[in-house]
C-alpha atoms as a PDB file:
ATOM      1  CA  UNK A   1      43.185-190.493 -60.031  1.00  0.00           C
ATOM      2  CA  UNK A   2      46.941-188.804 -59.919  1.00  0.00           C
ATOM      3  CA  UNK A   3      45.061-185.221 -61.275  1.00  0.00           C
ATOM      4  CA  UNK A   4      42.848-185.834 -58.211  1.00  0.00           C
ATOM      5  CA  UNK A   5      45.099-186.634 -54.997  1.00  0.00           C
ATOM      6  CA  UNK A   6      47.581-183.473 -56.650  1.00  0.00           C
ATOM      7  CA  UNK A   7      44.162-181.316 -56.180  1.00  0.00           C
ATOM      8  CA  UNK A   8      43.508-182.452 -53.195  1.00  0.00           C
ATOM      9  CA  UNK A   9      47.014-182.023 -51.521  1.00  0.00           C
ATOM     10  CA  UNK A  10      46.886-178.578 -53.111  1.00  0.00           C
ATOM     11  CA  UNK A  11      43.862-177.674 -51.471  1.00  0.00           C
ATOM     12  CA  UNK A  12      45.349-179.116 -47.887  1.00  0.00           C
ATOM     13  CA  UNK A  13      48.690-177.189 -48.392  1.00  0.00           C
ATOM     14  CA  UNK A  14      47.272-173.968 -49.105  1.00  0.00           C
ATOM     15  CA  UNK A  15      43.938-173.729 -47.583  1.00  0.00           C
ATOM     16  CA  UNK A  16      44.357-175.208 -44.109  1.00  0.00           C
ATOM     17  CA  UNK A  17      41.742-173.088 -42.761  1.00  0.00           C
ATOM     18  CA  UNK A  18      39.323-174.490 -44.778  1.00  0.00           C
ATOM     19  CA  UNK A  19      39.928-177.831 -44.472  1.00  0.00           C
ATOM     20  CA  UNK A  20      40.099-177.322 -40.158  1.00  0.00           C
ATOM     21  CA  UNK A  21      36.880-175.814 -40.700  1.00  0.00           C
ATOM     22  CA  UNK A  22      35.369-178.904 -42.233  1.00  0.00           C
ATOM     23  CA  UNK A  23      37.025-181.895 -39.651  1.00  0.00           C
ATOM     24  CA  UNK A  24      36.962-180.022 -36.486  1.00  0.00           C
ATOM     25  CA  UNK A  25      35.340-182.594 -34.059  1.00  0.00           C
ATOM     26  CA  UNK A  26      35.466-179.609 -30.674  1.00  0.00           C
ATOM     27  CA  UNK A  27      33.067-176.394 -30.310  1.00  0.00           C
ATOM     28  CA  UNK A  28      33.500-172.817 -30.143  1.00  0.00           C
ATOM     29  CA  UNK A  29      32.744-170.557 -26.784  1.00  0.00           C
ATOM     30  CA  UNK A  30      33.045-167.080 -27.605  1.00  0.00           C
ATOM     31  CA  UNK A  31      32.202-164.329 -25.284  1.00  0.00           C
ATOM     32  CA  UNK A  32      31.691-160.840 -25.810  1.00  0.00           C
ATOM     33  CA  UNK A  33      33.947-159.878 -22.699  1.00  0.00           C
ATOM     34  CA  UNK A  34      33.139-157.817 -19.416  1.00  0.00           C
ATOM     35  CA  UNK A  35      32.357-160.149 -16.258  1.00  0.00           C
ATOM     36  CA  UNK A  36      32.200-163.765 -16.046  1.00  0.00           C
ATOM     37  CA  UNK A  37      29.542-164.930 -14.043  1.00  0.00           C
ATOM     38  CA  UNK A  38      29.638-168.580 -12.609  1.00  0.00           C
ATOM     39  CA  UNK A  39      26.621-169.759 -15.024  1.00  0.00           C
ATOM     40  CA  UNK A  40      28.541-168.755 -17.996  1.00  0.00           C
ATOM     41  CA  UNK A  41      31.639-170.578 -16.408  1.00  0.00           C
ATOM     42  CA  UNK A  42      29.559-173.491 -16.033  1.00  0.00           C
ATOM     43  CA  UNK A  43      28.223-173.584 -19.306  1.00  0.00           C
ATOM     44  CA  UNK A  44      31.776-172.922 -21.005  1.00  0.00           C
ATOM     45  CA  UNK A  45      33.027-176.172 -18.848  1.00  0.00           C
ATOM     46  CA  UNK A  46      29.748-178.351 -19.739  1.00  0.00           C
ATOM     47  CA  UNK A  47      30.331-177.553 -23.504  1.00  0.00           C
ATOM     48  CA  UNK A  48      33.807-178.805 -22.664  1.00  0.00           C
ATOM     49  CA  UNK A  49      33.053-182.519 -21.566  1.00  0.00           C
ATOM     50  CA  UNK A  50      36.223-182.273 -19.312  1.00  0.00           C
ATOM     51  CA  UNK A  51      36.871-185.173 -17.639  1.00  0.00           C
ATOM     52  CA  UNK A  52      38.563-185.830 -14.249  1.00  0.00           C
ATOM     53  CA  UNK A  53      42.322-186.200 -15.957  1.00  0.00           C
ATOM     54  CA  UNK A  54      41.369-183.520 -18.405  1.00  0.00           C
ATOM     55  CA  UNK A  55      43.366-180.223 -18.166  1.00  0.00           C
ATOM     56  CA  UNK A  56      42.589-176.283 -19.352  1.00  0.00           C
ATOM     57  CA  UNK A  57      44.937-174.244 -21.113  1.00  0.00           C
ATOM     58  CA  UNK A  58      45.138-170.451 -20.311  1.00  0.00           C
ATOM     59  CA  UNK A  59      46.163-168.558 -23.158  1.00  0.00           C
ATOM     60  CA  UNK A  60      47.013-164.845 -21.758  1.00  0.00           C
ATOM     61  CA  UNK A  61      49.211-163.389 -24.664  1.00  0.00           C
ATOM     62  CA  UNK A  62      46.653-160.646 -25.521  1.00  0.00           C
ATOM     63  CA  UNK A  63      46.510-158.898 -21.687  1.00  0.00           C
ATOM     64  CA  UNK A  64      49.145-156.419 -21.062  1.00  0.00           C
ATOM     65  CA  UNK A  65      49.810-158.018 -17.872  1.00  0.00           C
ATOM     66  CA  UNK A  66      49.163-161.633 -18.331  1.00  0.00           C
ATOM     67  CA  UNK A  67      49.842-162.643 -14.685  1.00  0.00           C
ATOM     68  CA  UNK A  68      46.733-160.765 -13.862  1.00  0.00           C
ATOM     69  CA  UNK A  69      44.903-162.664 -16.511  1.00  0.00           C
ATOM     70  CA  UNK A  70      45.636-165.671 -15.148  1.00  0.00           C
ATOM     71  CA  UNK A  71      44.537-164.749 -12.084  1.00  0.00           C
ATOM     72  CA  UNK A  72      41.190-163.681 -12.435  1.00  0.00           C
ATOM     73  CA  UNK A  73      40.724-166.476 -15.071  1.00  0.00           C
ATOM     74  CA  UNK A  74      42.066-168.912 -12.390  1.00  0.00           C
ATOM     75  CA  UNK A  75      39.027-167.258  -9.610  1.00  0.00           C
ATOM     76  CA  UNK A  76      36.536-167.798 -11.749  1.00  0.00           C
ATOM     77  CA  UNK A  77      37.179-171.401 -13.128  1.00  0.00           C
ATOM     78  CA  UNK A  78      37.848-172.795 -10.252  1.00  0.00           C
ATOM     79  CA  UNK A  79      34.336-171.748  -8.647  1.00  0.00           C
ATOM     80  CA  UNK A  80      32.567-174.160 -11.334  1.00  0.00           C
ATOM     81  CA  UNK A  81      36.025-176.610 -12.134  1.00  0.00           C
ATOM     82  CA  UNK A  82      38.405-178.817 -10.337  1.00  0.00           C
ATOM     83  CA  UNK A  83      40.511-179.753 -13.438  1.00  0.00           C
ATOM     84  CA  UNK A  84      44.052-178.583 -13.750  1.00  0.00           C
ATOM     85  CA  UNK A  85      45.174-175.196 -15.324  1.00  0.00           C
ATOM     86  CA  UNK A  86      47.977-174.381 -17.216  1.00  0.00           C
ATOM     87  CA  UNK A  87      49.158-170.993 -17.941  1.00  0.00           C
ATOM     88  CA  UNK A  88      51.174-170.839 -21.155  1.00  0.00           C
ATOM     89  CA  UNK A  89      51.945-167.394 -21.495  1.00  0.00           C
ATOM     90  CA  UNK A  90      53.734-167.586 -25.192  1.00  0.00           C
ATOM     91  CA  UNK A  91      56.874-165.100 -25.932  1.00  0.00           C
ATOM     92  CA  UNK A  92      58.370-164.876 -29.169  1.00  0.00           C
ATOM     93  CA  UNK A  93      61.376-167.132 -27.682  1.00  0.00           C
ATOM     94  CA  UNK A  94      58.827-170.167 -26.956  1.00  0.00           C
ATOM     95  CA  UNK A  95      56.821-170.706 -29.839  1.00  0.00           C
ATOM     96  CA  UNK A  96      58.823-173.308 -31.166  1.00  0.00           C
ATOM     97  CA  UNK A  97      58.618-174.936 -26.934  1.00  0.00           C
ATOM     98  CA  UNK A  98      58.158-178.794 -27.495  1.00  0.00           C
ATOM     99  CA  UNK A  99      56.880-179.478 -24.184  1.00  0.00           C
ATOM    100  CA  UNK A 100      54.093-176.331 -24.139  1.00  0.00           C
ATOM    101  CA  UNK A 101      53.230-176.830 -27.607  1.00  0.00           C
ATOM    102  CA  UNK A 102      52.339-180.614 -26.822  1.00  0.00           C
ATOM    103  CA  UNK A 103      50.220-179.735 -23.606  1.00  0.00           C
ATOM    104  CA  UNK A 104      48.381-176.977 -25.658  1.00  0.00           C
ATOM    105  CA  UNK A 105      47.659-179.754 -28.703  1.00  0.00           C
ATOM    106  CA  UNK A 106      46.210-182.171 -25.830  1.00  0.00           C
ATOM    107  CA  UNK A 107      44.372-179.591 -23.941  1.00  0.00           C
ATOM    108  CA  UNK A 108      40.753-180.138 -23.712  1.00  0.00           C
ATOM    109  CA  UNK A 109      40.033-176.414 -23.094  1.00  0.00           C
ATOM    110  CA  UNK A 110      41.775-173.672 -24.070  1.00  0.00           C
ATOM    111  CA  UNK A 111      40.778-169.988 -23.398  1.00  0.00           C
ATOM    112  CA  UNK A 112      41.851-167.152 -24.944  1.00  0.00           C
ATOM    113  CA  UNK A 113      42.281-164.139 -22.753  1.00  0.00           C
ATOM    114  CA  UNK A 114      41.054-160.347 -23.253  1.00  0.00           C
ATOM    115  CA  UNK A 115      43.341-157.590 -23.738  1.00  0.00           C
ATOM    116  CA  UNK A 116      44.940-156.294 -27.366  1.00  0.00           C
ATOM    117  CA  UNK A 117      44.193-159.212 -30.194  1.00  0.00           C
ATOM    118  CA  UNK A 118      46.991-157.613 -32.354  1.00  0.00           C
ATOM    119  CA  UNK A 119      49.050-158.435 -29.733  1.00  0.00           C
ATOM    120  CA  UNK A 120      47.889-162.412 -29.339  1.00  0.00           C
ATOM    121  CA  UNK A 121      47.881-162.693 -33.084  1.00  0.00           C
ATOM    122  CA  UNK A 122      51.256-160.780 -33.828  1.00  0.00           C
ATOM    123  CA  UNK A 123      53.117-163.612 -31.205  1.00  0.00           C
ATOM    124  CA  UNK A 124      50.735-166.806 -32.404  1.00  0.00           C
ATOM    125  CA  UNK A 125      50.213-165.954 -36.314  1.00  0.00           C
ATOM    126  CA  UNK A 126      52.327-168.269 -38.569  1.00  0.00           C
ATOM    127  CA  UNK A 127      53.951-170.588 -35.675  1.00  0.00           C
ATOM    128  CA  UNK A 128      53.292-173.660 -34.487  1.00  0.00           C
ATOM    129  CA  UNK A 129      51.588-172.272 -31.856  1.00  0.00           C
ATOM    130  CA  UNK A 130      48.752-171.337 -34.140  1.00  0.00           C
ATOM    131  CA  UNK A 131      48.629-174.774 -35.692  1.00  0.00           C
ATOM    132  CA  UNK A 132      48.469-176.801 -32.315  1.00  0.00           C
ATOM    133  CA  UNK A 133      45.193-174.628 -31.754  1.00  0.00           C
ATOM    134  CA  UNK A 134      43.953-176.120 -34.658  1.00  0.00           C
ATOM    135  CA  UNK A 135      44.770-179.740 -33.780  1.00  0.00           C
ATOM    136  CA  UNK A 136      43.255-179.615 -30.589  1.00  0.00           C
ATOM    137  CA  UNK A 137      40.457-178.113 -32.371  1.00  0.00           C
ATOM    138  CA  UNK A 138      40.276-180.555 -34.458  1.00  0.00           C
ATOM    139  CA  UNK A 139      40.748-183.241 -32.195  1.00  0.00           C
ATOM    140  CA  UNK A 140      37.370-182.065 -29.958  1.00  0.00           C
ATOM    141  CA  UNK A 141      39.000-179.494 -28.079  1.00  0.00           C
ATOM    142  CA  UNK A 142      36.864-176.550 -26.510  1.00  0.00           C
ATOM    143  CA  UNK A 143      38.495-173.228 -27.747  1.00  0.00           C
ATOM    144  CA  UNK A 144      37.251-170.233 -25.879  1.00  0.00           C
ATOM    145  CA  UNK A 145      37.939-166.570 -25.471  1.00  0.00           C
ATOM    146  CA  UNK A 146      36.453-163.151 -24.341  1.00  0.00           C
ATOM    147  CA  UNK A 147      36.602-159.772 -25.494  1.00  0.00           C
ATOM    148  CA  UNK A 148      40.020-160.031 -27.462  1.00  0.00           C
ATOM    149  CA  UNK A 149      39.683-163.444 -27.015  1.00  0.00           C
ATOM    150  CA  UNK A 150      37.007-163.712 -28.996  1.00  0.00           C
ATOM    151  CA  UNK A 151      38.331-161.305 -31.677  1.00  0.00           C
ATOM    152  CA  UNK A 152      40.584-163.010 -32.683  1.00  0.00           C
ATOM    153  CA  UNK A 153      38.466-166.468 -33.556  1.00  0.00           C
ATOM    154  CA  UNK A 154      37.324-165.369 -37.106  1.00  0.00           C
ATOM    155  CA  UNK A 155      39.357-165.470 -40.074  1.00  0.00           C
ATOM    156  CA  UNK A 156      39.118-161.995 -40.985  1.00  0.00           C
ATOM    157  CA  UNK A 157      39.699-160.050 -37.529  1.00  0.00           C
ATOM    158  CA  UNK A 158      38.227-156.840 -36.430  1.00  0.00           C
ATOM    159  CA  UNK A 159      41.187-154.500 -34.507  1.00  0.00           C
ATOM    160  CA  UNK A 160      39.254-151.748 -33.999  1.00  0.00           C
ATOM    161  CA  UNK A 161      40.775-149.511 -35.445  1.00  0.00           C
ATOM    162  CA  UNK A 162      39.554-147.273 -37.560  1.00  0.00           C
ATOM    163  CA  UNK A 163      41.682-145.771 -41.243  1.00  0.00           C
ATOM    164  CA  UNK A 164      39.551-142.537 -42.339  1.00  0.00           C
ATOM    165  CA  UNK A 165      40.127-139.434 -40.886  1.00  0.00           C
ATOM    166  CA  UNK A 166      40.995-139.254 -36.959  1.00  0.00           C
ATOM    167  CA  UNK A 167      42.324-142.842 -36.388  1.00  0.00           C
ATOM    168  CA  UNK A 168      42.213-142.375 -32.228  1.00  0.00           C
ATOM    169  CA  UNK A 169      40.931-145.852 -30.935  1.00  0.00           C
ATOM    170  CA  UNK A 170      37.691-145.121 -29.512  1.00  0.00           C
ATOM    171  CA  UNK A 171      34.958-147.515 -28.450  1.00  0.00           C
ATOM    172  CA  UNK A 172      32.793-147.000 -31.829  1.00  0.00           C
ATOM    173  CA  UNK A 173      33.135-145.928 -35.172  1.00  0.00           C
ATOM    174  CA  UNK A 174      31.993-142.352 -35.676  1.00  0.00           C
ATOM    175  CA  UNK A 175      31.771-142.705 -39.275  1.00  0.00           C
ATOM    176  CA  UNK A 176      30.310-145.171 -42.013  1.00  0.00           C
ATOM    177  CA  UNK A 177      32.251-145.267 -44.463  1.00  0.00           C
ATOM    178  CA  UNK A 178      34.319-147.389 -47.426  1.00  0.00           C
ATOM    179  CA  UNK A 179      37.732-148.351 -46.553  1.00  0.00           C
ATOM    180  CA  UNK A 180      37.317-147.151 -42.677  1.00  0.00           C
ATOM    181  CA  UNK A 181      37.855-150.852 -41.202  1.00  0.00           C
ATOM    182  CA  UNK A 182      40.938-152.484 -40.304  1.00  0.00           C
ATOM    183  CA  UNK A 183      41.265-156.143 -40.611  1.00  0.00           C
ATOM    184  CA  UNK A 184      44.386-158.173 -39.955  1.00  0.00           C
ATOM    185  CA  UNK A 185      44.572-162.229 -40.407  1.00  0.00           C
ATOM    186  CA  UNK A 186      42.845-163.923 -37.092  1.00  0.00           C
ATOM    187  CA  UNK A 187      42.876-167.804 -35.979  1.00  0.00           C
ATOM    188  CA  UNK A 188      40.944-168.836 -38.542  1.00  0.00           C
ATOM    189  CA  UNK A 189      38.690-170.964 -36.559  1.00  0.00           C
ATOM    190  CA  UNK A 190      35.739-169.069 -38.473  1.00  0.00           C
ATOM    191  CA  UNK A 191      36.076-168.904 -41.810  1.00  0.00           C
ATOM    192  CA  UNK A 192      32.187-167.620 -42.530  1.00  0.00           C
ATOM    193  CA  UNK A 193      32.173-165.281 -39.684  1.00  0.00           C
ATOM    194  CA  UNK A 194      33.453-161.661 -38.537  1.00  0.00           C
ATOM    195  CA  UNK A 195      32.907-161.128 -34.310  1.00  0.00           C
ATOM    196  CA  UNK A 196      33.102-158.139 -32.448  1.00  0.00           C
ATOM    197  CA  UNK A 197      32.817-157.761 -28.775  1.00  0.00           C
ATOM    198  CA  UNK A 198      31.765-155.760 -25.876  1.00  0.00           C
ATOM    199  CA  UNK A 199      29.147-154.936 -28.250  1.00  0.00           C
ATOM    200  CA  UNK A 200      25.535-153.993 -27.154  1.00  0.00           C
ATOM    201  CA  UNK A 201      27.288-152.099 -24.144  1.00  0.00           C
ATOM    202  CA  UNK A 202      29.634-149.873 -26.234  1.00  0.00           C
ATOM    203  CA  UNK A 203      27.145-149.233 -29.219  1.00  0.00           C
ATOM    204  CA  UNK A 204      29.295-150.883 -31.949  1.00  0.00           C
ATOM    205  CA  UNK A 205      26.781-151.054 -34.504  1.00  0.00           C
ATOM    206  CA  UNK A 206      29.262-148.441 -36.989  1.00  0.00           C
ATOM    207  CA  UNK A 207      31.649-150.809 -36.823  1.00  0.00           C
ATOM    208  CA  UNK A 208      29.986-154.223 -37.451  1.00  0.00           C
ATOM    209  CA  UNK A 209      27.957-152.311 -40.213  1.00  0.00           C
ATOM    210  CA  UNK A 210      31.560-151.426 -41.924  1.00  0.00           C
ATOM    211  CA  UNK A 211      32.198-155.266 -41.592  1.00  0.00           C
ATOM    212  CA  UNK A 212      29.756-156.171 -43.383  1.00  0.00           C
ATOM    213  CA  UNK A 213      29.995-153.448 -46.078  1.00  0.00           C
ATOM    214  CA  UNK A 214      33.425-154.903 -46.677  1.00  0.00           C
ATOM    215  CA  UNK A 215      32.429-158.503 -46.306  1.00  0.00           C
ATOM    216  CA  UNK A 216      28.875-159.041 -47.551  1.00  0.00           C
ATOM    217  CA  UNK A 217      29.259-162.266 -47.778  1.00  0.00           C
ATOM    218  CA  UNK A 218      30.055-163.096 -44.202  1.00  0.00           C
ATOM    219  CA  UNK A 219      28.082-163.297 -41.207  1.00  0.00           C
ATOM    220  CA  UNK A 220      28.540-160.485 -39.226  1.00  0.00           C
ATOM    221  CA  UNK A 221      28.191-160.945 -35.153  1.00  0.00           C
ATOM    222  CA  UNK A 222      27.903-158.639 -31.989  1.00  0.00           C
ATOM    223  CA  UNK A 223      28.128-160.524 -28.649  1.00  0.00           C
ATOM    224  CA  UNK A 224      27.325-158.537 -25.894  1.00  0.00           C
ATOM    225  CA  UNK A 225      29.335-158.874 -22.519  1.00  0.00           C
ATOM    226  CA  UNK A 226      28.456-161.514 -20.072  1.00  0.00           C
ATOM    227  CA  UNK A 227      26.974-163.053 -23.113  1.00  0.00           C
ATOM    228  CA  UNK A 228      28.784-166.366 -25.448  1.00  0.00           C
ATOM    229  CA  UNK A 229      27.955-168.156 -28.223  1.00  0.00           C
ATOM    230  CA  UNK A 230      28.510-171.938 -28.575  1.00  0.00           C
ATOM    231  CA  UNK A 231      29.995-173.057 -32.359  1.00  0.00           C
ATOM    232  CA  UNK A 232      29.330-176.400 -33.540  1.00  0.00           C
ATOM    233  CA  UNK A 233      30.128-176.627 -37.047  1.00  0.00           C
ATOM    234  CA  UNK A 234      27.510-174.235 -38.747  1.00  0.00           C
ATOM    235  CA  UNK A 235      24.962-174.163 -35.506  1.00  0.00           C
ATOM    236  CA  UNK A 236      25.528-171.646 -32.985  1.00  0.00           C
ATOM    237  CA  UNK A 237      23.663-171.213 -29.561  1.00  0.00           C
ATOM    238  CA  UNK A 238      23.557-168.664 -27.339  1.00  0.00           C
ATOM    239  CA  UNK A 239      24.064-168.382 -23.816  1.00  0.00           C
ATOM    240  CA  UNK A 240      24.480-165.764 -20.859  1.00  0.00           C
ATOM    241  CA  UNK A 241      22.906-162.408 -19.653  1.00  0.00           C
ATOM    242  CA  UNK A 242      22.419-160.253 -22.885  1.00  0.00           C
ATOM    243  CA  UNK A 243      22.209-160.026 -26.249  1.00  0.00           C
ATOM    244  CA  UNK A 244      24.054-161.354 -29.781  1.00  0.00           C
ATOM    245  CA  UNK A 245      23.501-159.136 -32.441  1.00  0.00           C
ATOM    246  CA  UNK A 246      23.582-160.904 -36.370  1.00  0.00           C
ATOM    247  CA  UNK A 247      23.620-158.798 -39.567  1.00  0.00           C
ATOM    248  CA  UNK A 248      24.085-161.054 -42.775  1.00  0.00           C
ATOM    249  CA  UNK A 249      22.755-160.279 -46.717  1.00  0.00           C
ATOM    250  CA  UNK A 250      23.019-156.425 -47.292  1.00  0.00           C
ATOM    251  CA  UNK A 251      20.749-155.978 -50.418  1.00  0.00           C
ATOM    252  CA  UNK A 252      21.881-153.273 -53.025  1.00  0.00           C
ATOM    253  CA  UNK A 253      24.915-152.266 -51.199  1.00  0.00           C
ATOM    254  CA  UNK A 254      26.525-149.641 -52.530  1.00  0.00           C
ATOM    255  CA  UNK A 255      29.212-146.742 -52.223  1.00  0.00           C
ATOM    256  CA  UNK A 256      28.451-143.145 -53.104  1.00  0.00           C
ATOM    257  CA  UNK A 257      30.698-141.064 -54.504  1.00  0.00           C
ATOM    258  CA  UNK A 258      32.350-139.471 -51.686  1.00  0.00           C
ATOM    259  CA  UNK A 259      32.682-143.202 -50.067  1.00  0.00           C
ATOM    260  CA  UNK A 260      29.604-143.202 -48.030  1.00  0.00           C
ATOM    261  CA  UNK A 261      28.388-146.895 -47.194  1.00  0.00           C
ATOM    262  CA  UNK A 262      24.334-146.821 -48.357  1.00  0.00           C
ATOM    263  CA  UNK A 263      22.258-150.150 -48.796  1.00  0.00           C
ATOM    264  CA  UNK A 264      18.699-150.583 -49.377  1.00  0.00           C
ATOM    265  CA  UNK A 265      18.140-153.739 -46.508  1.00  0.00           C
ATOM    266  CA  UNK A 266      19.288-155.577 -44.386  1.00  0.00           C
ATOM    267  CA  UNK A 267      18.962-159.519 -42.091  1.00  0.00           C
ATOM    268  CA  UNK A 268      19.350-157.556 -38.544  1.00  0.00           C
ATOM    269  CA  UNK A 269      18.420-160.317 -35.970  1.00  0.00           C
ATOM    270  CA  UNK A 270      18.615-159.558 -32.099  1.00  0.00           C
ATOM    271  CA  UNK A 271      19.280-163.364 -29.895  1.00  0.00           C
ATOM    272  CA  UNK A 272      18.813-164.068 -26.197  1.00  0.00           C
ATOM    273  CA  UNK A 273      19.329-167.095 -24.165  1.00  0.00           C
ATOM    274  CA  UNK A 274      18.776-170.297 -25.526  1.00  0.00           C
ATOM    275  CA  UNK A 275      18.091-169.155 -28.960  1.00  0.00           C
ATOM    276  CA  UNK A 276      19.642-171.112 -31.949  1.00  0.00           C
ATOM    277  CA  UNK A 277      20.847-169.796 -35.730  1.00  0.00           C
ATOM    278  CA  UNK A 278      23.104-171.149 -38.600  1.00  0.00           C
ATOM    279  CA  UNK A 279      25.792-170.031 -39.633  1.00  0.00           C
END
């Protein structure tokens, strides 16, 4: 019995993400950025269950001028939602802020804005910032986030940058090839998942092929903007005005010689509205 609870207090210390994964009691509304309309708003809010004393947290660390992310986040929630909103725009200097910290672990919907996700993640990772996420998470909290925003919700996060050749930040990848994809540690609220964004509209299929090159175990998904998907555990739903892209189980993937990404097949699935896959 001893041997056991040491194993399992190993496995809580040093796989958190893991374990969050498992006894998270909220949902996941990622979406793939570009305009919000008010049905997507809606949906985002129903998915929430807010009720009348419930509040939303803004989280606007990512934008490079977060006072305009709050207030185009502010014009669209308040078309569809009369709950409060709280804009807890993170420095370096507040992460260890009692009072924020304890509204953001009681929030019943947080969103994530859009902007740079290395910047989010290089003022959230490793602070207690990060870890209230989690507890509202696990607590039945709504996390949401667009375009960086919902970058940052895997695990294993895409920058978008690229590391071969000419490393200019462009909209796609021009190449496919090994060790072209930069990853840096995300929120870990998807452990079995890689998302990109903005994706249907700015042809990122290069890139989310190189994910899944690197990470063939993983699911691999493309929202499109004006487009989310709903988390629930392992179920995932999709809502909006375009298209989720899924790639999952490269067979015979290999590298050539001169570091050329080849496979033989691939699960490519294309979702709309209302359609439904695992995870």
């Amino acid at each position: 019995m001893k041997q056991f609870v040491a194993a399992l207090f190993t496995a809580l210390t040093f796989f958190p993400g893991a374990v969050n994964a498992q006894v998270a009691k909220g949902n996941l509304f990622i979406i793939g950025g570009g305009d919000r309309p008010a049905s997507l708003m809606q949906e985002m809010v129903a998915t929430s269950r807010l009720k009348p004393a419930d509040y939303v947290v803004l989280l606007p660390m990512s934008g490079a001028n977060p006072n305009t992310s709050y207030y185009y986040f502010n014009q669209d929630l308040k078309l569809v939602c009369k709950n409060t909103l709280a804009n807890l725009n993170f420095k370096s200097s507040d992460v260890n802020n009692k009072k924020w910290l304890d509204s953001l672990e009681n929030a019943k919907l947080i969103f994530i804005s859009g902007g740079d996700q290395e910047r989010f993640m290089k003022i959230v990772l490793n602070t207690p910032i990060y870890n209230a996420i989690h507890k509202a998470y696990q607590k039945g909290a709504t996390i949401a986030g667009s375009s960086a925003g919902a970058a940052v919700m895997s695990e294993l996060m895409i920058t978008g940058n690229e590391l071969v050749g000419d490393t200019t930040l462009k909209s796609t990848f021009r190449k496919l090839r090994d060790k072209n994809l930069d990853i840096k540690p995300g929120l870990g609220l998807l452990t079995n998942a890689i998302i990109d964004q903005h994706f249907v509209v700015r042809s990122r299929y290069n890139r989310l092929l190189s994910a899944i090159a690197k990470y063939p175990d993983l699911t691999c998904i493309g929202i499109d903007e004006a487009t989310a998907i709903i988390v629930t555990g392992n179920k995932v739903k999709v809502v909006g005005e375009s298209q989720v892209i899924v790639m999952k189980r490269p067979v015979e993937l290999k590298v050539t010689d001169r570091g050329l990404i080849k496979m033989k097949d691939l699960q490519f699935s294309i979702f709309t509205a209302g359609d439904n896959f695992s995870l």
